[in-house]
C-alpha atoms as a PDB file:
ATOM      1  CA  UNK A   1     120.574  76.881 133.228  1.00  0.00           C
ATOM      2  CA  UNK A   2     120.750  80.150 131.347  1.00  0.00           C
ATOM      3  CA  UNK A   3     118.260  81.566 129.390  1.00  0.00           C
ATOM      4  CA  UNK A   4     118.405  80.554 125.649  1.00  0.00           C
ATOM      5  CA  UNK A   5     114.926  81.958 124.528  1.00  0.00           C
ATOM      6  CA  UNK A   6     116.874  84.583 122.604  1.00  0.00           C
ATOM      7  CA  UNK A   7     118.497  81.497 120.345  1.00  0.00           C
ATOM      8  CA  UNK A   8     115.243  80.429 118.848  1.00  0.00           C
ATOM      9  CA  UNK A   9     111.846  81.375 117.633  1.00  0.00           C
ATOM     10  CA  UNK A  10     108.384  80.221 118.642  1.00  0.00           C
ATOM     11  CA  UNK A  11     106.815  78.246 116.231  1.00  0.00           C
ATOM     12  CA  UNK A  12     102.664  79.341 116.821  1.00  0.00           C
ATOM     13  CA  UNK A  13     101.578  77.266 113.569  1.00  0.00           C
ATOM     14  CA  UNK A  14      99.841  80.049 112.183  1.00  0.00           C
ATOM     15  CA  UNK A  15      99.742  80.007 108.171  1.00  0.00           C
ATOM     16  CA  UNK A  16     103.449  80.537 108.065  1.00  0.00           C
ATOM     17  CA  UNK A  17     103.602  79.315 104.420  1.00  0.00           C
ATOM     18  CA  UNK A  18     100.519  81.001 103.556  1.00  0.00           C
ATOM     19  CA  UNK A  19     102.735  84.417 103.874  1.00  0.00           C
ATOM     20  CA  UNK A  20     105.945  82.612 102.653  1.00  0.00           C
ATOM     21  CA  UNK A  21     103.717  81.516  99.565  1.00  0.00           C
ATOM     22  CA  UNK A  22     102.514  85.126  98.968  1.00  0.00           C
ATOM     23  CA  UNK A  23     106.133  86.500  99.237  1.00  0.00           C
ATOM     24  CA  UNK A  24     108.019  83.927  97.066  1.00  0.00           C
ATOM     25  CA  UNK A  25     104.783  84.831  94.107  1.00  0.00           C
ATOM     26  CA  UNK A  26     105.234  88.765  94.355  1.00  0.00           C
ATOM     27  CA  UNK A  27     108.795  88.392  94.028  1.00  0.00           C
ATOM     28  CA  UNK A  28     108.343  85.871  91.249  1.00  0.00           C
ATOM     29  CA  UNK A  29     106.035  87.733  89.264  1.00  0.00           C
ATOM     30  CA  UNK A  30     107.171  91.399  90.404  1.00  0.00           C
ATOM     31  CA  UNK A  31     105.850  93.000  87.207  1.00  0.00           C
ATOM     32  CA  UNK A  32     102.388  92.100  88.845  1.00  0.00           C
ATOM     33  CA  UNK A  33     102.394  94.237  91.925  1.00  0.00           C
ATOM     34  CA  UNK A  34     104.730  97.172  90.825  1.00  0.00           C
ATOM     35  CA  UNK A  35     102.641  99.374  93.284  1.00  0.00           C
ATOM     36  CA  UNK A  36     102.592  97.344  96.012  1.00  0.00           C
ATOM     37  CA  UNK A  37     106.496  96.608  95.713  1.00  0.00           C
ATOM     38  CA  UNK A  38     107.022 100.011  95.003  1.00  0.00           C
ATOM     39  CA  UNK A  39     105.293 101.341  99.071  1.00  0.00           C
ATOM     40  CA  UNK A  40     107.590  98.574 100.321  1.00  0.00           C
ATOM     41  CA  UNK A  41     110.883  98.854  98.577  1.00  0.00           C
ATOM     42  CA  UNK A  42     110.683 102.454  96.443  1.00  0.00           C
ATOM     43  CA  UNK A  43     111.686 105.849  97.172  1.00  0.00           C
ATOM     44  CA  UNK A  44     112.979 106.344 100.353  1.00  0.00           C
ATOM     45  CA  UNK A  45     112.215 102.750 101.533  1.00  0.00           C
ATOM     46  CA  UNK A  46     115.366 102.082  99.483  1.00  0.00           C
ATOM     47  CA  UNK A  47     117.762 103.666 102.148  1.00  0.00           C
ATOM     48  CA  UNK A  48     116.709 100.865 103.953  1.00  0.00           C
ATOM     49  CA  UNK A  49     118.050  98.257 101.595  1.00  0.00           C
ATOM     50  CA  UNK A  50     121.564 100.098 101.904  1.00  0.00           C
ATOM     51  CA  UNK A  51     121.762  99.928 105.325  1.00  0.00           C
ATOM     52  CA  UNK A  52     125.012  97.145 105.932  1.00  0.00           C
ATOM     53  CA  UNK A  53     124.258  94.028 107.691  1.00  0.00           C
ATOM     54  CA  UNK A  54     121.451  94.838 110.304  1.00  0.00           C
ATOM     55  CA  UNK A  55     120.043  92.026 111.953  1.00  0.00           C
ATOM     56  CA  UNK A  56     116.756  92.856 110.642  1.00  0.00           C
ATOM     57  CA  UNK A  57     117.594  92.275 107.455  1.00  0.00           C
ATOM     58  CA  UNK A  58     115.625  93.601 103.960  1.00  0.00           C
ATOM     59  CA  UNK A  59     113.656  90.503 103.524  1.00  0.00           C
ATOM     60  CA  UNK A  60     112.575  90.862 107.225  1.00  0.00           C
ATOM     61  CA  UNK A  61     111.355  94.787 106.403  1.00  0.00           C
ATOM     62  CA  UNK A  62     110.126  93.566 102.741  1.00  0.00           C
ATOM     63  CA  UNK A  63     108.211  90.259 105.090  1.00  0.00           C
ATOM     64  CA  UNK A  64     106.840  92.763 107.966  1.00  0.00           C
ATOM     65  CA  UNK A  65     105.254  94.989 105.653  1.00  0.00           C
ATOM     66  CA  UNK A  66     103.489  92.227 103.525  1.00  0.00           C
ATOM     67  CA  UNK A  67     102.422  90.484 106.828  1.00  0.00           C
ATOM     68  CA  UNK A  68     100.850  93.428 108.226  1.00  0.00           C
ATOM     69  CA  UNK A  69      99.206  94.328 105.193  1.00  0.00           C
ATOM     70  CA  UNK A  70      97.782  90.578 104.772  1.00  0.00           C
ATOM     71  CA  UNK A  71      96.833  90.703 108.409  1.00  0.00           C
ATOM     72  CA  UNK A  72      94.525  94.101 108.246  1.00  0.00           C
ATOM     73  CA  UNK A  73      93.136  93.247 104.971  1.00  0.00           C
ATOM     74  CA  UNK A  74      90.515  91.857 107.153  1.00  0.00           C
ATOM     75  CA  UNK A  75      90.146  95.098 109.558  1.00  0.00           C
ATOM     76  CA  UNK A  76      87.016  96.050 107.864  1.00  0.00           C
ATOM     77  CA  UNK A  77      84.790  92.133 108.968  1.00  0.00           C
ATOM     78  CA  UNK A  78      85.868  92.997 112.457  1.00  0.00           C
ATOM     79  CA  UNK A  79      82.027  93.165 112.950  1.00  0.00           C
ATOM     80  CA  UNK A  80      81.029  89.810 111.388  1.00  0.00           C
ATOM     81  CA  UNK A  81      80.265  86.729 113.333  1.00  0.00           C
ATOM     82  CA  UNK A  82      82.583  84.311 110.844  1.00  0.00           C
ATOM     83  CA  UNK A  83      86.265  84.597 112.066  1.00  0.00           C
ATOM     84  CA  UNK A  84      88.723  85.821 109.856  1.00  0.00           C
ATOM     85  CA  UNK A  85      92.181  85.582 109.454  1.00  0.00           C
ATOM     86  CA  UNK A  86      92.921  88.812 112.190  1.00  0.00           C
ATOM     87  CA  UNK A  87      90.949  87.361 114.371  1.00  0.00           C
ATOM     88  CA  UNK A  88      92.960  84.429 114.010  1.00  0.00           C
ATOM     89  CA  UNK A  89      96.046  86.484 114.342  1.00  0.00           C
ATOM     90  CA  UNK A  90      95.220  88.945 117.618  1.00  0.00           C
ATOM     91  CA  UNK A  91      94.430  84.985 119.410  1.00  0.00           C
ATOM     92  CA  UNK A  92      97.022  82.968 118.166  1.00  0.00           C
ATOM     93  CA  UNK A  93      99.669  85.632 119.063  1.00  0.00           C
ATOM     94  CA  UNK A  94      97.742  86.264 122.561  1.00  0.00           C
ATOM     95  CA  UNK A  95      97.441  89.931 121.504  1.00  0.00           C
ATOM     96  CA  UNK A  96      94.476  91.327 124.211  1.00  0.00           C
ATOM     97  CA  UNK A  97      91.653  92.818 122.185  1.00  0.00           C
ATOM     98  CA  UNK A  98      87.940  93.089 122.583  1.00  0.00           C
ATOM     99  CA  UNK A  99      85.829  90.453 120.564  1.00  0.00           C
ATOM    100  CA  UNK A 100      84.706  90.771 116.817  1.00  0.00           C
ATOM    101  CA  UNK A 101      81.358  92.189 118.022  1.00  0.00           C
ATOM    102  CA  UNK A 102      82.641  95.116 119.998  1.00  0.00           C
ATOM    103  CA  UNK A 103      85.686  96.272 117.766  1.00  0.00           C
ATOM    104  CA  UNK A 104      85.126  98.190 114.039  1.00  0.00           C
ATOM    105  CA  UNK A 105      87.806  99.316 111.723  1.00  0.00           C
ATOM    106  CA  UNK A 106      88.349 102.964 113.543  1.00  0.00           C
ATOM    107  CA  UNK A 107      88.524 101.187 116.839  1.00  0.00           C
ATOM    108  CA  UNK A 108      90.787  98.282 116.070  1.00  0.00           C
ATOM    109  CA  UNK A 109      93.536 101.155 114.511  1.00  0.00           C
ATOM    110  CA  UNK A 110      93.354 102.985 117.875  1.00  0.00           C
ATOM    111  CA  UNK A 111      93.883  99.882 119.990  1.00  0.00           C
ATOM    112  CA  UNK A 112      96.573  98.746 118.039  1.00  0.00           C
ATOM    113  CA  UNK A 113      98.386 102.116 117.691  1.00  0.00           C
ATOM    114  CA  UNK A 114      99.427 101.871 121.761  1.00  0.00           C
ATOM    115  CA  UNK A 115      99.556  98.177 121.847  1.00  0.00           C
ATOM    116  CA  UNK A 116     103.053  97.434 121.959  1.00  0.00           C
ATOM    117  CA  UNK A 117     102.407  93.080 122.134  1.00  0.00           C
ATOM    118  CA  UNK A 118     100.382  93.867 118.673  1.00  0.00           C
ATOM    119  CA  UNK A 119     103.803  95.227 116.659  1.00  0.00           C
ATOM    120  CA  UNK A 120     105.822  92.217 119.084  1.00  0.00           C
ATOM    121  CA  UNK A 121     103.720  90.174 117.543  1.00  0.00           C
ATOM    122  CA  UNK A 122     103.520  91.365 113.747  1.00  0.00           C
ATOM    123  CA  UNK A 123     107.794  90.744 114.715  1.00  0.00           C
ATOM    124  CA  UNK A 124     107.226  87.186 115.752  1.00  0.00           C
ATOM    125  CA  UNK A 125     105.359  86.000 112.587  1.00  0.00           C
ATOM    126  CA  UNK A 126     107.675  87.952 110.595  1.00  0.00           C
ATOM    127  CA  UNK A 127     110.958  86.028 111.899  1.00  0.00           C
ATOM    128  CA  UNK A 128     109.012  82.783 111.561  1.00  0.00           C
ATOM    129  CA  UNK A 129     108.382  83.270 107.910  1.00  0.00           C
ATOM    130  CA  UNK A 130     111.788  85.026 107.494  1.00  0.00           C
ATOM    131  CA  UNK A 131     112.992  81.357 108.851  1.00  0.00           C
ATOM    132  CA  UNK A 132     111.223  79.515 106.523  1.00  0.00           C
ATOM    133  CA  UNK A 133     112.192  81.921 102.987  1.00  0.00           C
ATOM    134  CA  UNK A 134     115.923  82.048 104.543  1.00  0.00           C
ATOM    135  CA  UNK A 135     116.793  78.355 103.242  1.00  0.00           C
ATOM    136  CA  UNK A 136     115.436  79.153  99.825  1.00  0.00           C
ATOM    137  CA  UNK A 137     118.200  80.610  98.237  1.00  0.00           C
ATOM    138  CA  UNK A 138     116.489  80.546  94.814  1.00  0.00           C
ATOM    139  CA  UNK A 139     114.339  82.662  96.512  1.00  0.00           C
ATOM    140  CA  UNK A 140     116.651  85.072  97.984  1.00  0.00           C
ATOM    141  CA  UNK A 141     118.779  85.517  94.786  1.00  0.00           C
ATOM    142  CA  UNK A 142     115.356  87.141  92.724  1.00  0.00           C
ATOM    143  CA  UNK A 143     114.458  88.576  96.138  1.00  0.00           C
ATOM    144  CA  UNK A 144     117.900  90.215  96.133  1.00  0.00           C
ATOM    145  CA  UNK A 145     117.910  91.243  92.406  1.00  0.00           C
ATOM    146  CA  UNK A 146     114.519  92.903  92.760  1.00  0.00           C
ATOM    147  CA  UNK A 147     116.564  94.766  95.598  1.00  0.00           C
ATOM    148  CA  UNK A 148     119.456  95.792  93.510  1.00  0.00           C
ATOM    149  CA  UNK A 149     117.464  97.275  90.890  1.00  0.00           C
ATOM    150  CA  UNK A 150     115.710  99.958  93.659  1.00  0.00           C
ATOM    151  CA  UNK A 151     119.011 100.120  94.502  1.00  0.00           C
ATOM    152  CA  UNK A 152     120.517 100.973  90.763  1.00  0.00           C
ATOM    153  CA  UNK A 153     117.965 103.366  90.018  1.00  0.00           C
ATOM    154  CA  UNK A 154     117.689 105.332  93.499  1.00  0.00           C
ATOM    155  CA  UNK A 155     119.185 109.071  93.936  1.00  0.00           C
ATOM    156  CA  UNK A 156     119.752 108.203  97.959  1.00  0.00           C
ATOM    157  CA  UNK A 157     122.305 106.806  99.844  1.00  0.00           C
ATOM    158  CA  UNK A 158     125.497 108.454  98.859  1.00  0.00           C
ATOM    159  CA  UNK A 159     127.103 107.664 102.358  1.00  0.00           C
ATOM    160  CA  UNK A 160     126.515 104.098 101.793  1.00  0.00           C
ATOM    161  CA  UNK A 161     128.293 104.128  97.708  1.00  0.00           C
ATOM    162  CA  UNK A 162     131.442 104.232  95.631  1.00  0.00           C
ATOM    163  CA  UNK A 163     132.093 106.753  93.452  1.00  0.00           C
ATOM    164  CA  UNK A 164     130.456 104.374  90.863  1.00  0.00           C
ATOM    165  CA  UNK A 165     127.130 104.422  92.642  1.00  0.00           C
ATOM    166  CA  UNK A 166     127.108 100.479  93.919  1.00  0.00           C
ATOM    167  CA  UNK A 167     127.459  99.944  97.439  1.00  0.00           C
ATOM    168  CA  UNK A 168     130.888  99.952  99.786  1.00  0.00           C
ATOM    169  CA  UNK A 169     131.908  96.623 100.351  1.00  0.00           C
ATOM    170  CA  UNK A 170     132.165  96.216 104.003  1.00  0.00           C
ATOM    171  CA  UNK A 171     133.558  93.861 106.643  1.00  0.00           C
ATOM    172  CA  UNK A 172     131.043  91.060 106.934  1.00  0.00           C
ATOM    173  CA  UNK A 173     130.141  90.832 110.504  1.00  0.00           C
ATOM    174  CA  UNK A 174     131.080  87.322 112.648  1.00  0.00           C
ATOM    175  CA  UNK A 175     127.035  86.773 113.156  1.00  0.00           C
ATOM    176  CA  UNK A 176     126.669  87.122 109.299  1.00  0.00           C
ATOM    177  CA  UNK A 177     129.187  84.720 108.740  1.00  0.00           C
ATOM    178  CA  UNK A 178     127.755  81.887 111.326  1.00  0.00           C
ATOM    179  CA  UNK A 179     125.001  82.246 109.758  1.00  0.00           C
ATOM    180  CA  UNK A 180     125.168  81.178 106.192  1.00  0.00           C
ATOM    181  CA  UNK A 181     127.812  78.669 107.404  1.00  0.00           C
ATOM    182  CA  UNK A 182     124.944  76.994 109.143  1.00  0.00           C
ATOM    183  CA  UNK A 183     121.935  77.235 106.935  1.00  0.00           C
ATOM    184  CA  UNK A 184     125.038  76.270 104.000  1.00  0.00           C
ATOM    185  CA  UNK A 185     125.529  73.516 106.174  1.00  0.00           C
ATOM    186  CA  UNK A 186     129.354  74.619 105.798  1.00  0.00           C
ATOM    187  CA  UNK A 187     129.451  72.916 102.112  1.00  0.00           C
ATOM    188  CA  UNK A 188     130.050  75.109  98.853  1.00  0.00           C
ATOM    189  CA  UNK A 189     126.658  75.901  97.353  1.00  0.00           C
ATOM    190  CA  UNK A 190     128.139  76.193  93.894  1.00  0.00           C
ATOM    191  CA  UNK A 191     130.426  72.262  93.566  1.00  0.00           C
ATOM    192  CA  UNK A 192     128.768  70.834  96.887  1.00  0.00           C
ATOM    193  CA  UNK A 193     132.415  70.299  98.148  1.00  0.00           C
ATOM    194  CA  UNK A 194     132.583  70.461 102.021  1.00  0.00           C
ATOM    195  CA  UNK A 195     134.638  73.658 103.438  1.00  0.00           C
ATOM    196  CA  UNK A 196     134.200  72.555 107.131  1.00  0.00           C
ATOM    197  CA  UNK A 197     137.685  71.138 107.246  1.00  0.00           C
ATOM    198  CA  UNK A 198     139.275  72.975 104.491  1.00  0.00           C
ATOM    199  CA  UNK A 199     138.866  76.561 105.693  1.00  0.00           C
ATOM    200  CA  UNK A 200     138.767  79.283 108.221  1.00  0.00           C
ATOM    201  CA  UNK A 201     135.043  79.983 108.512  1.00  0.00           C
ATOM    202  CA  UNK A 202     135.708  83.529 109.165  1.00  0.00           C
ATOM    203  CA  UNK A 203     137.684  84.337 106.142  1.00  0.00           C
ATOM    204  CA  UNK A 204     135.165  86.998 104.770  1.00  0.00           C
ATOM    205  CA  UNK A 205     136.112  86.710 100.830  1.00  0.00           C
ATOM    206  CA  UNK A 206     134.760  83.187 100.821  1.00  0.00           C
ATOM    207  CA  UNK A 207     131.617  84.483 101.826  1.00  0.00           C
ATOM    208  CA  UNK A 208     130.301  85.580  98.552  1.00  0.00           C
ATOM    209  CA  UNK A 209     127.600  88.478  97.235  1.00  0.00           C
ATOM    210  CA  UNK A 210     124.478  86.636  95.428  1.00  0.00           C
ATOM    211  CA  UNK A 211     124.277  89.426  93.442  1.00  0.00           C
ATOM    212  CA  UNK A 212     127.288  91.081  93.324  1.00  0.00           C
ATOM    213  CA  UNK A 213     128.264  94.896  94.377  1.00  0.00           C
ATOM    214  CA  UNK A 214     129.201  95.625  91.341  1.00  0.00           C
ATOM    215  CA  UNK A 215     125.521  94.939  90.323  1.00  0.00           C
ATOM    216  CA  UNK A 216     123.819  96.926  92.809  1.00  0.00           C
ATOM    217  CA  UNK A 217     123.625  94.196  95.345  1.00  0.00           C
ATOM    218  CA  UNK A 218     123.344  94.737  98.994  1.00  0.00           C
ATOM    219  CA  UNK A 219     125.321  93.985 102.358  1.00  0.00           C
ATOM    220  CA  UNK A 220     122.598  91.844 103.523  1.00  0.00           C
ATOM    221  CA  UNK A 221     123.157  88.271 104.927  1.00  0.00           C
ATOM    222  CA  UNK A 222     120.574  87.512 102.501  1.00  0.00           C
ATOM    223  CA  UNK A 223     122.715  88.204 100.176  1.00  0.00           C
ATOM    224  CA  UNK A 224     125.511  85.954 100.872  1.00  0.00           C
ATOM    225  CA  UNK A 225     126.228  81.839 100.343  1.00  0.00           C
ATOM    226  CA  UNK A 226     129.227  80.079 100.820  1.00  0.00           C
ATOM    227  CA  UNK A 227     131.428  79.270  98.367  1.00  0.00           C
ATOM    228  CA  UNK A 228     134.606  77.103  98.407  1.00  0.00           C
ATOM    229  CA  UNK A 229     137.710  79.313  97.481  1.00  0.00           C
ATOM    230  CA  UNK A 230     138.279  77.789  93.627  1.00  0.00           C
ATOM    231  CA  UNK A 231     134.389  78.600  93.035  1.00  0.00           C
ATOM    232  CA  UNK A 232     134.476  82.039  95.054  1.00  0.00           C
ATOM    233  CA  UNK A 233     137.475  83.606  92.804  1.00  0.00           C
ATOM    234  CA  UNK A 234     135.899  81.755  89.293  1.00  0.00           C
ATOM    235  CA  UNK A 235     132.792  83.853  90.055  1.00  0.00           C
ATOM    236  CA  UNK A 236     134.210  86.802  91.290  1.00  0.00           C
ATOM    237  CA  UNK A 237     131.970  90.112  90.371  1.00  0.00           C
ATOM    238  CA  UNK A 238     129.396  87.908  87.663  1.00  0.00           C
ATOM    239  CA  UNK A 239     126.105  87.983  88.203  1.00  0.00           C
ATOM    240  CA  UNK A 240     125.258  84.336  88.428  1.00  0.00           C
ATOM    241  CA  UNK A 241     122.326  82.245  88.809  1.00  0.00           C
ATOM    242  CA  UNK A 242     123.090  80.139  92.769  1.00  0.00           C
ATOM    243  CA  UNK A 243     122.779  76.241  92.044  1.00  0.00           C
ATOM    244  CA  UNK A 244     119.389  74.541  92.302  1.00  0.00           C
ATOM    245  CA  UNK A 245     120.440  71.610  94.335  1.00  0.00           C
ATOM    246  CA  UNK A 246     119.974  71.211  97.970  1.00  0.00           C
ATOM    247  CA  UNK A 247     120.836  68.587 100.222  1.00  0.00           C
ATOM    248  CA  UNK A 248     118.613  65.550 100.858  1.00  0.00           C
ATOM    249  CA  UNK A 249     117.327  65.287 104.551  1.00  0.00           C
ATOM    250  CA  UNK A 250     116.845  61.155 103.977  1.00  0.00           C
ATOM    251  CA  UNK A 251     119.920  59.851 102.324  1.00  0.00           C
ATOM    252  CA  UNK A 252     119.593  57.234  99.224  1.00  0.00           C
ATOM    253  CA  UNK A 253     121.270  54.040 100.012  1.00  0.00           C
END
């Protein structure tokens, strides 16, 4: 049988909405950690957010910075007989390292500076969590409007803009397109009405911008739902808030 491993992620159990939780309250309340949102989205950090459709997408950059950060908050009780949460991490994660007693803060950076399963791993929890924040698309349109406003107000990137200073709109790629047909469960976020039968699930413009180009928004599958065609071309280039309603996993008689 071939190898699949590359279709799915491995769920380790390990606080995963601990560091959704933190995420979906910075993003919430972004007024309350300008400076921390600032090292992970400002200055040059917002070339990043430009970049079209990578697969590691800005909410897995914005995710892999607050992780890590998280994580090595607790580099300096390496020495401390309680476990803490890095502890937690380097075991859960099968990361090799020396025990609590043997490792301080200077030796713990050096270790993990040429341990390559260390980063892997910092990548595996990311992709977890990114799972997890991915289906909240409440959460991805602020997420994506705290984006667009680096975006607005940045000098870089003229490659990536119109003469107006929003982004190009680009092809959206077929692995974009899967996947907010799937986690949209092909249905139009905005009426509910299912597209599955009624339309070509590559026809790009039915794949719409949470918050628009014209707004500063980004070419980032995080940035994208599906919309039927009458509720794609009534929305057009307004900035609009996505619909609140999700579907039901148990079904009301």
């Amino acid at each position: 049988m071939a190898d699949k491993s590359k279709y799915y992620y491995e769920a380790r159990g390990f606080s995963v909405y601990y560091f959704a939780n933190a995420a979906f309250n910075i993003v919430r309340d972004s007024h309350l950690y300008i400076r921390g949102i600032e090292e992970m989205l400002g200055d040059m950090r917002t070339l990043a957010l430009m970049r079209p459709f990578h697969k590691f997408t800005n909410l897995h950059n914005f995710l892999s910075d607050l992780i890590r950060e998280i994580v090595e908050g607790d580099v300096g009780q390496l020495d401390e007989s309680e476990p803490r949460l890095l502890v937690q991490f380097l075991s859960t994660y099968d990361v090799p390292f020396s025990s609590a007693d043997d490792m301080d803060e200077e030796k713990f950076y050096d270790f993990t500076s040429g341990c390559d399963r260390y980063h892997d791993a910092l990548d595996e929890l990311t992709d977890e969590v990114f799972h997890v924040l991915f289906n909240d698309v409440m959460f991805l349109e602020r997420f994506n409007r705290l984006c667009a406003s680096y975006i607005e107000n940045s000098g870089f990137g003229s490659e990536h803009r119109t003469k107006t200073g929003t982004l190009k709109r680009l092809a959206i790629p077929t692995w974009a397109r899967r996947a907010i047909f799937h986690r949209d469960k092909g249905e139009c976020r905005q009426c509910k009405k299912s597209v599955a039968a009624t339309i070509n699930q590559i026809e790009t413009e039915r794949y719409d911008h949470i918050v628009p180009l014209a707004a500063f928004g980004s070419n980032d599958v995080t940035n994208l739902q599906l919309l039927c065609e009458p509720c794609n071309g009534s929305k057009s280039a307004q900035l609009l808030s996505v619909s609140a309603l999700y579907p039901k996993a148990i079904l009301p008689r």
